[in-house]
Protein backbone atom coordinates (compact mmCIF):
# COMPACT_ATOMS: atom_id res chain seq x y z
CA UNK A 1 0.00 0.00 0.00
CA UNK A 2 1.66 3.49 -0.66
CA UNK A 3 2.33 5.55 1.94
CA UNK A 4 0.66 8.56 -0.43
CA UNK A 5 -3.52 7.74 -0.46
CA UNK A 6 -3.10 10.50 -3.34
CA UNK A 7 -2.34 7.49 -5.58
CA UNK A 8 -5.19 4.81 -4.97
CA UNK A 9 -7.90 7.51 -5.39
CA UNK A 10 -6.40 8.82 -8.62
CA UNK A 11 -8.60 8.39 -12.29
CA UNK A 12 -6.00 6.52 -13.58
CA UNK A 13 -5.55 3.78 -11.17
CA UNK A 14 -9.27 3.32 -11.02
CA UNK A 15 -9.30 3.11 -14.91
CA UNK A 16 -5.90 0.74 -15.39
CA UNK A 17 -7.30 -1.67 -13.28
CA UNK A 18 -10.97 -1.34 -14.75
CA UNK A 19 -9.13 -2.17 -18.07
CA UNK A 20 -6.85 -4.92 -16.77
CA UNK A 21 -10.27 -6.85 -15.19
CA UNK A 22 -11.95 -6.45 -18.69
CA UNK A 23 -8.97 -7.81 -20.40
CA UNK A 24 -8.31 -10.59 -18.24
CA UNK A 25 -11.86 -11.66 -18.62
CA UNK A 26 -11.75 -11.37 -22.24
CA UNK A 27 -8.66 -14.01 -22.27
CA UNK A 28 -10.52 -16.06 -20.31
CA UNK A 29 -14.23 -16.62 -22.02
CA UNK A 30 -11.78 -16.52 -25.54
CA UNK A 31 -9.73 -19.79 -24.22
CA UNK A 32 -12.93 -21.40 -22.80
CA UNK A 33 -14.70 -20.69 -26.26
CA UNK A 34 -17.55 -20.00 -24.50
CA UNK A 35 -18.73 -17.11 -27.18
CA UNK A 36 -17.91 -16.37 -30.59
CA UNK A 37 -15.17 -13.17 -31.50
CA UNK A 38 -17.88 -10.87 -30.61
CA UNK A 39 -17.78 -10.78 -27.26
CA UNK A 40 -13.68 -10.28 -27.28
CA UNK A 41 -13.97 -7.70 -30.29
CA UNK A 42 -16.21 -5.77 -27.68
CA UNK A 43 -14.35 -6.52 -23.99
CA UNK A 44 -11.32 -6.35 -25.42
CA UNK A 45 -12.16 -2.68 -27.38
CA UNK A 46 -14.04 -1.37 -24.21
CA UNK A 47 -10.34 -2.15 -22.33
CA UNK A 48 -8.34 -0.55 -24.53
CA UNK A 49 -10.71 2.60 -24.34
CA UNK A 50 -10.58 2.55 -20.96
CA UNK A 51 -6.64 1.96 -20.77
CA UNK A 52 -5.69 5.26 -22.79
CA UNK A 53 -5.31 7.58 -19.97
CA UNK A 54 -3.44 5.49 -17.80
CA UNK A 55 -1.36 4.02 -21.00
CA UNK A 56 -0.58 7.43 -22.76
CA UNK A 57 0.73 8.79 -18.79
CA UNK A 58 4.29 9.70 -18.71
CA UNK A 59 6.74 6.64 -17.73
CA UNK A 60 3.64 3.63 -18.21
CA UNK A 61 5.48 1.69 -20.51
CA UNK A 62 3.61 -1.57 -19.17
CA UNK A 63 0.76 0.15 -19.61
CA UNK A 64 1.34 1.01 -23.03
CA UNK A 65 2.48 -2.87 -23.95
CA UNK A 66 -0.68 -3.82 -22.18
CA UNK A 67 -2.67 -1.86 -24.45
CA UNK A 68 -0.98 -3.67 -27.49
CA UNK A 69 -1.64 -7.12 -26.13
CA UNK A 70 -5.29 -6.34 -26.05
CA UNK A 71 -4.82 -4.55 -29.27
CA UNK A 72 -3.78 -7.48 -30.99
CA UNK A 73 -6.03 -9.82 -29.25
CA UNK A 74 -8.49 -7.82 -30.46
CA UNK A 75 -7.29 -7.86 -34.39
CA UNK A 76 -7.05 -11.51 -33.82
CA UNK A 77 -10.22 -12.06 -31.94
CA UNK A 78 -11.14 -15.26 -34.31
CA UNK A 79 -7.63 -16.91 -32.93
CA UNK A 80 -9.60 -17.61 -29.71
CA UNK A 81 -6.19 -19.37 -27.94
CA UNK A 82 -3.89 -16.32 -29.52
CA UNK A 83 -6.27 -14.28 -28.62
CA UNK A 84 -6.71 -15.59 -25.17
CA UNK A 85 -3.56 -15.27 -24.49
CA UNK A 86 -3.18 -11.64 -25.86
CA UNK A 87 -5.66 -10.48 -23.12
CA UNK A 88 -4.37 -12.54 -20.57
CA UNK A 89 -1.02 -11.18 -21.33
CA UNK A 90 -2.33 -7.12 -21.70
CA UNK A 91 -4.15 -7.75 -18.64
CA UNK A 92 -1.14 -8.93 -16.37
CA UNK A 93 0.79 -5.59 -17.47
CA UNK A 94 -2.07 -3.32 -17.14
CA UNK A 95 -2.83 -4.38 -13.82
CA UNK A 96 1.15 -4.59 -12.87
CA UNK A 97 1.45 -0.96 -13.83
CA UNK A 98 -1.64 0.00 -11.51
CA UNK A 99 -0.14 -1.76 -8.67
CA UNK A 100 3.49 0.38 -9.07
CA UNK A 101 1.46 3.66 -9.39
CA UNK A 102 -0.76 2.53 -6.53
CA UNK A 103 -0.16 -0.22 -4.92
CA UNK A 104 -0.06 -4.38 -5.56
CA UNK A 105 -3.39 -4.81 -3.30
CA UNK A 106 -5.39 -1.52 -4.15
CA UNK A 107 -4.61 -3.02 -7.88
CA UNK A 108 -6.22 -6.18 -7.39
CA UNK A 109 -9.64 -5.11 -5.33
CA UNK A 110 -10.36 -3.13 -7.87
CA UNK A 111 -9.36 -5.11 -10.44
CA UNK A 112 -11.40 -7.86 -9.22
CA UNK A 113 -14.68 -6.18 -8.53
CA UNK A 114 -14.37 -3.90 -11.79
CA UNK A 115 -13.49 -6.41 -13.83
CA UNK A 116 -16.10 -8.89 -12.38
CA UNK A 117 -19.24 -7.16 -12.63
CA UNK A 118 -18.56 -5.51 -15.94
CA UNK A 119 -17.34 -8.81 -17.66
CA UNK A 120 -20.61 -10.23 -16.26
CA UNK A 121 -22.69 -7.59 -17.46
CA UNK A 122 -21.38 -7.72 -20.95
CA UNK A 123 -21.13 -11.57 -21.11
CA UNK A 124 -24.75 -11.61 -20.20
CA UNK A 125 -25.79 -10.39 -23.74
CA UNK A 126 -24.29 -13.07 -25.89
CA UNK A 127 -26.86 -15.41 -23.07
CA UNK A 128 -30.01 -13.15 -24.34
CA UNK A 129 -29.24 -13.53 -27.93
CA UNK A 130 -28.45 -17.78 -27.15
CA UNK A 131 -29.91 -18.64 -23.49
CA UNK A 132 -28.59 -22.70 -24.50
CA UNK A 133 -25.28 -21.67 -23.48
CA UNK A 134 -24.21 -22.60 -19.66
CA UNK A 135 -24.50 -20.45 -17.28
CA UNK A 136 -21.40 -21.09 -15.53
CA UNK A 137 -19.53 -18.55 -16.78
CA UNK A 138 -21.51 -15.74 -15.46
CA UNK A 139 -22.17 -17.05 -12.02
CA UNK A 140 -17.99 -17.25 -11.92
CA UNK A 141 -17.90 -13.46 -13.12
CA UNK A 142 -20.34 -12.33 -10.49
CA UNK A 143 -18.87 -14.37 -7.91
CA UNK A 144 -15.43 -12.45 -9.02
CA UNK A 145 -17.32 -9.51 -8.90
CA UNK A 146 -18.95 -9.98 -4.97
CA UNK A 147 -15.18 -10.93 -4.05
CA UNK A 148 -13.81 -8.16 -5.17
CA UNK A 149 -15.87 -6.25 -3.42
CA UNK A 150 -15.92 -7.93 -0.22
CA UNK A 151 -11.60 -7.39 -0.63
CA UNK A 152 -12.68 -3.69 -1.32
CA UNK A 153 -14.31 -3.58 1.91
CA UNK A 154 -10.84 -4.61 3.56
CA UNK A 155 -9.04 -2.24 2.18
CA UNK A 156 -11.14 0.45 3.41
CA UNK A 157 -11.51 -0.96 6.95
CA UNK A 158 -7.44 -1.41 6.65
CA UNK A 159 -7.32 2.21 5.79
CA UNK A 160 -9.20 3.04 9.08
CA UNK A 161 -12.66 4.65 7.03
CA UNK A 162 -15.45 4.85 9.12
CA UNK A 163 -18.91 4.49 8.83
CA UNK A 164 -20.11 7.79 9.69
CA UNK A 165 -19.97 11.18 7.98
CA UNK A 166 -18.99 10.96 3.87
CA UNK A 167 -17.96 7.33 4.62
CA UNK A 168 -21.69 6.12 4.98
CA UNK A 169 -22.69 6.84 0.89
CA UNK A 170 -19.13 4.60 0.29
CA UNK A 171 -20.88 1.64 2.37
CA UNK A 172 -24.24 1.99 1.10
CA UNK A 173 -22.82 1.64 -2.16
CA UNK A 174 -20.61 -0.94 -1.68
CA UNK A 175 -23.77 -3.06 0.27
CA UNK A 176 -25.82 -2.54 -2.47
CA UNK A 177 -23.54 -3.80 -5.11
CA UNK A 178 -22.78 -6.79 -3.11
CA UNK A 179 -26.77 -7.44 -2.91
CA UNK A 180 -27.32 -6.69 -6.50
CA UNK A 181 -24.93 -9.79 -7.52
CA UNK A 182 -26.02 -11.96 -5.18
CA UNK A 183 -29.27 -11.43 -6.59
CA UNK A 184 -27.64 -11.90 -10.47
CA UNK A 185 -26.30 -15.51 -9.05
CA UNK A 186 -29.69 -15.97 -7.56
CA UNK A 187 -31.30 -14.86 -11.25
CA UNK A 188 -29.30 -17.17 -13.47
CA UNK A 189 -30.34 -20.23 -11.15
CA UNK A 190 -33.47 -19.40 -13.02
CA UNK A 191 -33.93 -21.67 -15.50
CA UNK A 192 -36.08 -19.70 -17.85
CA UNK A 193 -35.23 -17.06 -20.11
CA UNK A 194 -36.21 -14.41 -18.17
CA UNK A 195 -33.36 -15.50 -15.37
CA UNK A 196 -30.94 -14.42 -17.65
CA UNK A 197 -32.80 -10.93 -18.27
CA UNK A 198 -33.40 -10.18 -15.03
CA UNK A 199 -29.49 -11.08 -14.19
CA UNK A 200 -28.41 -8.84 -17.18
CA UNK A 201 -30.56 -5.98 -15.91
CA UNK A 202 -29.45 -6.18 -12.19
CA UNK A 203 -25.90 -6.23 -13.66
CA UNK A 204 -26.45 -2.90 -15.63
CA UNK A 205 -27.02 -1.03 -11.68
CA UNK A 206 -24.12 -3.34 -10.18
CA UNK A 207 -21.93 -1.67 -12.67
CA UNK A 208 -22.79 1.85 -11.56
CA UNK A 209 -23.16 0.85 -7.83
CA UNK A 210 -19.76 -0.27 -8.17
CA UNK A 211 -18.21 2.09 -9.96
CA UNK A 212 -19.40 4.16 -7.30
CA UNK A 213 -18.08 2.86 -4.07
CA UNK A 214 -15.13 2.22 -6.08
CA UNK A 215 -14.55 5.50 -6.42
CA UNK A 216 -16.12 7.03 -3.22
CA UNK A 217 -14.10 4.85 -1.35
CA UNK A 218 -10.64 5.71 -2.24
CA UNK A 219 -11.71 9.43 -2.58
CA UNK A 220 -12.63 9.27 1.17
CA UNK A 221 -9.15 7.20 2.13
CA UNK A 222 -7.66 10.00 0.55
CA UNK A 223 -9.54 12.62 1.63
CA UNK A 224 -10.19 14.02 -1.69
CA UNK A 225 -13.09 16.90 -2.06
CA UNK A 226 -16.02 17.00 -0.12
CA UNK A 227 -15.00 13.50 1.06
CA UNK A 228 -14.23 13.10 5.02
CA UNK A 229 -14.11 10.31 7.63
């Protein structure tokens, strides 16, 4: 953990590791061939979005071979293995430069509840469009996703925040989200078709929820704004 909070609360962070969870679930539904190209064409793209500000920062050379990795997986989507691989590989560096700007463990939480809920959340589309396929795949992503945040939690408490003042909105979010994908695990035990809807949906306010405490949270540790403890 750095000894500046400055660091964990900054954009960048938040967005390297939001990239590095999207990539590292794109290499992993491309080598389980779980989906067609599509879904890696759009993880993959939505990470390397997401990865510009952090790769294009002065000095984030990891970042910036990160990006290529997903890049390329992302040229060779088709090449599920190569592309697997390529993601896998972008998503190792992306998160490796997060955790030198701010920290190995304030990397991973938010890697892991980022890139949880969102994979889940896109992942759940290619399930409306074909609701044959298992359903394995997105109970592991939300589970990811409800870890994540659980190690979020942690971090916080390790950071001595509170649970009064600005510090309560940081909790409620972080409650909520947890609540929201335990109700997307308890959605896609559903067998019908409307299981999987109602899991998307509830995914689609995880994301934001999470985002949120995300966010909140390390803007509080740090003190940033109208954030206090």
């Amino acid at each position: 953990m750095p000894t500046d909070l400055q660091a964990i609360a900054d954009p960048r962070l938040i967005l390297l590791t939001w990239a590095a969870g999207l990539a590292l679930v794109a290499g992993a539904i491309s080598l389980a061939r779980i989906v067609g190209p599509g879904f890696a064409w759009l993880t993959g793209g939505t990470a390397a979005v997401i990865s510009l500000p952090g790769a294009l920062a002065d000095g984030a050379w990891l970042a910036r071979l990160g990006l290529v990795a997903v890049l390329i997986g992302v040229i060779w989507a088709r090449n599920r293995p190569f592309a697997g691989l390529c993601f896998l590989a972008g998503g190792v560096f992306l998160v490796v430069e997060a955790a030198l700007f701010g920290g190995l463990i304030s990397a991973l939480t938010a890697t892991l509840a980022l890139g949880g809920v969102t994979g889940e959340m896109l992942l759940g589309h290619w399930y409306l469009v074909d609701p044959r396929l298992p359903r394995s795949a997105l109970r592991n992503l939300a589970i990811v996703g409800i870890v994540g945040l659980i190690a979020e939690a942690v971090l916080q408490v390790s950071l001595d925040v509170g649970f009064s003042g600005g510090a309560l909105g940081f909790w409620v979010l972080l409650v909520t989200s947890i609540i929201l994908m335990g109700a997307v695990i308890a959605a896609i035990r559903y067998p019908a078709y409307s299981g999987v809807m109602a899991a998307t949906g509830l995914s689609y306010l995880a994301l934001l929820t999470t985002l949120g405490a995300v966010f909140v949270g390390r803007a509080i540790a740090a003190g940033i704004g109208p954030f206090a403890f």
